[in-house]
PDB file of N, CA and C in Angstrom:
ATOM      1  N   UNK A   1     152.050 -44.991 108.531  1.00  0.00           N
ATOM      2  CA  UNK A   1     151.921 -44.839 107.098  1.00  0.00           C
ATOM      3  C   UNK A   1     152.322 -46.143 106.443  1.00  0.00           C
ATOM      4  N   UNK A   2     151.428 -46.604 105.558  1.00  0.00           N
ATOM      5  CA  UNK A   2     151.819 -47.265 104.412  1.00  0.00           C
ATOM      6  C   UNK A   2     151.658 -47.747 103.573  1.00  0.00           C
ATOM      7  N   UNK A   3     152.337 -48.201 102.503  1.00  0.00           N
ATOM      8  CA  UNK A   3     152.296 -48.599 101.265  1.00  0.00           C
ATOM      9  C   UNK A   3     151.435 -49.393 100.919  1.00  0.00           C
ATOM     10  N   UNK A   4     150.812 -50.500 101.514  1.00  0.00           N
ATOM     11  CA  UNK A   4     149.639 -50.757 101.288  1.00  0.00           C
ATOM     12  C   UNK A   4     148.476 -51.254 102.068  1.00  0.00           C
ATOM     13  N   UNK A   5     147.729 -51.731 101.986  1.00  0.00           N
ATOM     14  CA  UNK A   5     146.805 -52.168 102.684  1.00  0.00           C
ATOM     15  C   UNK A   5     146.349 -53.479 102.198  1.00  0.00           C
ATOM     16  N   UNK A   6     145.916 -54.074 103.746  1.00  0.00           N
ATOM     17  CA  UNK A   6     145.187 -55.581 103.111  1.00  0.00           C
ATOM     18  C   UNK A   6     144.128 -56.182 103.523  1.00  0.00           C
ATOM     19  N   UNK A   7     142.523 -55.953 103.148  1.00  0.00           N
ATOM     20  CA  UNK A   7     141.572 -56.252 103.508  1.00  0.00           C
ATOM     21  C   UNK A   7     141.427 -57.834 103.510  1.00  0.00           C
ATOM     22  N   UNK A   8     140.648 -58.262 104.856  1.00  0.00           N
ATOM     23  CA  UNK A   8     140.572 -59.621 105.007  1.00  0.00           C
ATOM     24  C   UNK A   8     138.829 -59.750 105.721  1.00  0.00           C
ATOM     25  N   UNK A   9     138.667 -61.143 104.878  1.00  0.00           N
ATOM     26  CA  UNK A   9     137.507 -61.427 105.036  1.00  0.00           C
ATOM     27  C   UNK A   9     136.768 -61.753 106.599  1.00  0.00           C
ATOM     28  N   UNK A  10     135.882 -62.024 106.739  1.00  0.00           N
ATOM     29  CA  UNK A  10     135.087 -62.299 107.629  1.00  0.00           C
ATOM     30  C   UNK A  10     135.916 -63.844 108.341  1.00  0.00           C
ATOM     31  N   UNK A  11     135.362 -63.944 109.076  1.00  0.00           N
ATOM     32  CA  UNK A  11     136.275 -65.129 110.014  1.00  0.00           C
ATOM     33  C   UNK A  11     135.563 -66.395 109.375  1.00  0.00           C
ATOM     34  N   UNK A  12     136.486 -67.358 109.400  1.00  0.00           N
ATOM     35  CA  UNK A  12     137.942 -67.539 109.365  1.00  0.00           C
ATOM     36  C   UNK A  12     138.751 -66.612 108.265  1.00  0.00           C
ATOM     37  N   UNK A  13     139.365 -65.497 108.676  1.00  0.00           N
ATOM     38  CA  UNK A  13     140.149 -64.862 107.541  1.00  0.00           C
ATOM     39  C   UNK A  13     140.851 -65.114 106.353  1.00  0.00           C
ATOM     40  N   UNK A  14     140.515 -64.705 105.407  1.00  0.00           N
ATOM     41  CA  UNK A  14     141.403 -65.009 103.923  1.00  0.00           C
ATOM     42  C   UNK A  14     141.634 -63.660 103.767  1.00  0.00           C
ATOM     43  N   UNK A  15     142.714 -63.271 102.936  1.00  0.00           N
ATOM     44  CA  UNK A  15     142.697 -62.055 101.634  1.00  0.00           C
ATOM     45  C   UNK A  15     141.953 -61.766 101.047  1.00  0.00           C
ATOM     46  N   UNK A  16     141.457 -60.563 100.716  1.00  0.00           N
ATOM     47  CA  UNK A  16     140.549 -60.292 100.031  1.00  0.00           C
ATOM     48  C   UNK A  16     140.612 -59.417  99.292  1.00  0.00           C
ATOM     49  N   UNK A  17     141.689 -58.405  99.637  1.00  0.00           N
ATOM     50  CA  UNK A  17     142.148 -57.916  98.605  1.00  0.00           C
ATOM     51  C   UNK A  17     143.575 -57.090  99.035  1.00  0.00           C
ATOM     52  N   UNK A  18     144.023 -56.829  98.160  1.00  0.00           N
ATOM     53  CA  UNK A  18     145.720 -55.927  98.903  1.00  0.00           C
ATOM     54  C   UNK A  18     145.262 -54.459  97.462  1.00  0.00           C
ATOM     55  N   UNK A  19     145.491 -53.364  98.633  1.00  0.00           N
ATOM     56  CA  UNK A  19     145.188 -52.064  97.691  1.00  0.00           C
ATOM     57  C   UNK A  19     146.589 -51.374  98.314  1.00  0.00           C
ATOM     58  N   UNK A  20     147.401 -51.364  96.991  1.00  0.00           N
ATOM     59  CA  UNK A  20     148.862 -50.352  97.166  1.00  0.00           C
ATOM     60  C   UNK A  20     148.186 -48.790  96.786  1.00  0.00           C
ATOM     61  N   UNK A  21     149.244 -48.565  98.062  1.00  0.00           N
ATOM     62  CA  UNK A  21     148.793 -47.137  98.287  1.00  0.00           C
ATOM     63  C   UNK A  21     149.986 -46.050  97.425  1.00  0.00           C
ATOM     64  N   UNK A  22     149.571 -45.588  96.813  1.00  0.00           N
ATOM     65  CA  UNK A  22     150.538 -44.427  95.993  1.00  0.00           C
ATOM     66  C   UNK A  22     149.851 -42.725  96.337  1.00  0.00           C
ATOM     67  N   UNK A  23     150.379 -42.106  97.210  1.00  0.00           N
ATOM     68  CA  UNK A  23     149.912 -41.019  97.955  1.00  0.00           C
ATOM     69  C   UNK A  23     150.839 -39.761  97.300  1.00  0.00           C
ATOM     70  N   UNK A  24     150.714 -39.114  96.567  1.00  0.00           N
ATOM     71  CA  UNK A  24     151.332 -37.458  96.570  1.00  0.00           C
ATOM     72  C   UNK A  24     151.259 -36.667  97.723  1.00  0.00           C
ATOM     73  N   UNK A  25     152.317 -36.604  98.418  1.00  0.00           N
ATOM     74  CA  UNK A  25     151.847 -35.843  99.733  1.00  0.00           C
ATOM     75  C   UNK A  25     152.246 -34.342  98.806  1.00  0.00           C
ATOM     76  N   UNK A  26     151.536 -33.450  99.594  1.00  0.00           N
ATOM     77  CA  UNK A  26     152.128 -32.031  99.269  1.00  0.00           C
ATOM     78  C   UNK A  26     153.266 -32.011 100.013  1.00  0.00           C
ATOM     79  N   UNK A  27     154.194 -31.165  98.937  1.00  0.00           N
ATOM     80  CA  UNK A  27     155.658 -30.527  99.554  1.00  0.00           C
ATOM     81  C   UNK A  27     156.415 -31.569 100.096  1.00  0.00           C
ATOM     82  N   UNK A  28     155.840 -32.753  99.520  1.00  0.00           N
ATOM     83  CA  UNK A  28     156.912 -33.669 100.038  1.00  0.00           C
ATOM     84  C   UNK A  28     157.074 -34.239 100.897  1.00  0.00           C
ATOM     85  N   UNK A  29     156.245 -33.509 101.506  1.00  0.00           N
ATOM     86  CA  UNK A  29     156.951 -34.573 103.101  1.00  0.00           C
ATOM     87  C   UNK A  29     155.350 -35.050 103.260  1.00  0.00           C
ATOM     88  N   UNK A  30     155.880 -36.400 103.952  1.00  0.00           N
ATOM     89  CA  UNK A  30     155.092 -37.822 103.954  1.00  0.00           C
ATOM     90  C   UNK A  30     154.782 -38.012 105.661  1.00  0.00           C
ATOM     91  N   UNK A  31     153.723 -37.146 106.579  1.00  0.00           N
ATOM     92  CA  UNK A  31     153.219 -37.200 107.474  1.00  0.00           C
ATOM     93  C   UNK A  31     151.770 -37.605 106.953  1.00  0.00           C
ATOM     94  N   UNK A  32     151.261 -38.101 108.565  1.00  0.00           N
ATOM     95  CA  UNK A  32     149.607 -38.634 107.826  1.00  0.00           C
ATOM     96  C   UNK A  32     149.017 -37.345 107.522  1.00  0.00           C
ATOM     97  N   UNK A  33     148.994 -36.259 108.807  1.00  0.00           N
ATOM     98  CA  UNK A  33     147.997 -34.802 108.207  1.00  0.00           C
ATOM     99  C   UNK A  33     148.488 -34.137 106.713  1.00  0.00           C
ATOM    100  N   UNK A  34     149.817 -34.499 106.343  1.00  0.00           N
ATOM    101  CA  UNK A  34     150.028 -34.011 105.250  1.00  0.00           C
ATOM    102  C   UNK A  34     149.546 -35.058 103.763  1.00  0.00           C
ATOM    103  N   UNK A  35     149.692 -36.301 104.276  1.00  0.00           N
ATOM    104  CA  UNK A  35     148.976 -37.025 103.250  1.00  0.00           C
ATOM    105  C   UNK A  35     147.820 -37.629 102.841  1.00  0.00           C
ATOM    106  N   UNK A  36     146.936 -36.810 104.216  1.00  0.00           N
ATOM    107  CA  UNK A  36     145.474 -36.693 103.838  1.00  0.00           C
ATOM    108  C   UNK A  36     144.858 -35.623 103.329  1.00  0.00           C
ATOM    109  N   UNK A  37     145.924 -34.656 102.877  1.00  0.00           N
ATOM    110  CA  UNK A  37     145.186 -33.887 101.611  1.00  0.00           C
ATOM    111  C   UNK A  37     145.955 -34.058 100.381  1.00  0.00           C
ATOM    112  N   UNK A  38     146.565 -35.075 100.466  1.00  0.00           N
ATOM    113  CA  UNK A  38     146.450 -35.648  98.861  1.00  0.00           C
ATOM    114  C   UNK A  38     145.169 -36.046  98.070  1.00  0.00           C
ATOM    115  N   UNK A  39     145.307 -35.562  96.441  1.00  0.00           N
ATOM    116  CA  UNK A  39     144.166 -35.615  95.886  1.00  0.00           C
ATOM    117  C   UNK A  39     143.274 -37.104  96.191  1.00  0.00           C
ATOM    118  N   UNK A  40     144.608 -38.434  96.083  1.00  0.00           N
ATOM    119  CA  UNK A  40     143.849 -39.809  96.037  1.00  0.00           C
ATOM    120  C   UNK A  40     143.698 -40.308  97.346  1.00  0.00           C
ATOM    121  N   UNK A  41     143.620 -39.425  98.006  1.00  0.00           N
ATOM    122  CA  UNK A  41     143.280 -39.961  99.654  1.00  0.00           C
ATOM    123  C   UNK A  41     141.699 -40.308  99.730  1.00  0.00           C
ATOM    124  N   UNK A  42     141.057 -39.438  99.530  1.00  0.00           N
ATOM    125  CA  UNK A  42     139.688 -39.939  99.381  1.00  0.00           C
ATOM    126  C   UNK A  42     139.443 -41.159  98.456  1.00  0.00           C
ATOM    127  N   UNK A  43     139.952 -41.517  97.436  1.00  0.00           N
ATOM    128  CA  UNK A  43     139.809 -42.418  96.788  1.00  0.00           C
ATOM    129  C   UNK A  43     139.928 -43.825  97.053  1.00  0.00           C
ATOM    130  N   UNK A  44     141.149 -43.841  98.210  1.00  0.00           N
ATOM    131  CA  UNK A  44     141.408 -44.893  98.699  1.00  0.00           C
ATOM    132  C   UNK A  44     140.728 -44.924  99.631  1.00  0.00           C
ATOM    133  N   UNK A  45     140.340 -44.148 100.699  1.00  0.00           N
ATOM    134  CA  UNK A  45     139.485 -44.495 101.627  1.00  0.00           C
ATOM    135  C   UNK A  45     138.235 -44.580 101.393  1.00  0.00           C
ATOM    136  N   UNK A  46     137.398 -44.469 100.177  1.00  0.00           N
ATOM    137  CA  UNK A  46     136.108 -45.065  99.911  1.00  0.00           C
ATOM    138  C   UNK A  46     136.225 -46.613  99.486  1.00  0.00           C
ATOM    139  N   UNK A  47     137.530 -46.640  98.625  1.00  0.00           N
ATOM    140  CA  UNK A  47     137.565 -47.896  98.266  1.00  0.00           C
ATOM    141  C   UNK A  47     137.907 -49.344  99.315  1.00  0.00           C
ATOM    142  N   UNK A  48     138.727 -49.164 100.311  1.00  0.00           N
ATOM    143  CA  UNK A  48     138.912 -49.541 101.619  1.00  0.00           C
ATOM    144  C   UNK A  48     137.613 -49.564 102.243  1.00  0.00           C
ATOM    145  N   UNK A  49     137.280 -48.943 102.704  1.00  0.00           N
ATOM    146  CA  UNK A  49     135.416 -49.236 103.354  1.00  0.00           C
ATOM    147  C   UNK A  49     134.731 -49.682 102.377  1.00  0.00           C
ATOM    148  N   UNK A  50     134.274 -49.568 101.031  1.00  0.00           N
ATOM    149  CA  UNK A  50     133.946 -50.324 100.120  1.00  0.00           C
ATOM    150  C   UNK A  50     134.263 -52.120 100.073  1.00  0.00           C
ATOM    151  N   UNK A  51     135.223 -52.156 100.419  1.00  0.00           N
ATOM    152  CA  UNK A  51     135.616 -53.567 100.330  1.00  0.00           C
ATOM    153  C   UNK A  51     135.854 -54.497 102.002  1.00  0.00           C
ATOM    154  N   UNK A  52     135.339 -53.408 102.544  1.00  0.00           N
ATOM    155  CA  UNK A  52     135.187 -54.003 103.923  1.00  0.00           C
ATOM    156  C   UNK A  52     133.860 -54.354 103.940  1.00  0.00           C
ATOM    157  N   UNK A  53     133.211 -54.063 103.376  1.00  0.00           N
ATOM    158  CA  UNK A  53     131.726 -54.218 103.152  1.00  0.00           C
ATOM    159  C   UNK A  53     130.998 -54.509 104.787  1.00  0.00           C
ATOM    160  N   UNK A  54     130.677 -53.596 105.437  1.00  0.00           N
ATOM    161  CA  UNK A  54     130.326 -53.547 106.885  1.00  0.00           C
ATOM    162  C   UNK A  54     128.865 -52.760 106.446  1.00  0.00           C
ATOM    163  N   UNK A  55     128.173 -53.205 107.301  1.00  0.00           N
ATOM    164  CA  UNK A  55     126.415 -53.432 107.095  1.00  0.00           C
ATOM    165  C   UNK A  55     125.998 -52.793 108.284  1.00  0.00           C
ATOM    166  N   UNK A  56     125.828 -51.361 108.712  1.00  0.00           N
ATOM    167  CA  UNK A  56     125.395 -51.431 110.004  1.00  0.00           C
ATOM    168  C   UNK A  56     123.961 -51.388 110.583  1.00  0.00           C
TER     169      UNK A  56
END
């Protein structure tokens, strides 16, 4: 788990972007199965593959 993430470009690597992660887990407790049904879980993970921009 964590707080944020940091997408990096195509080689030679740069930054490309840093997305902080702010997750509501239900009931509190902060496991991954429990904090992938937080509401903004999907949100971040479109936006994360979004900015990986992978072409297959």
């Amino acid at each position: 788990m964590s707080d944020r993430v940091v997408v990096l470009s195509k080689r030679p690597a740069t930054i490309k972007d840093i997305i902080p992660i702010n997750l509501t887990c239900p009931g509190g407790v902060r496991t991954p199965m429990k904090c992938r049904e937080a509401p903004e879980f999907r949100y971040y993970f479109n936006q994360i593959w979004k900015e990986l921009d992978i072409h297959v």
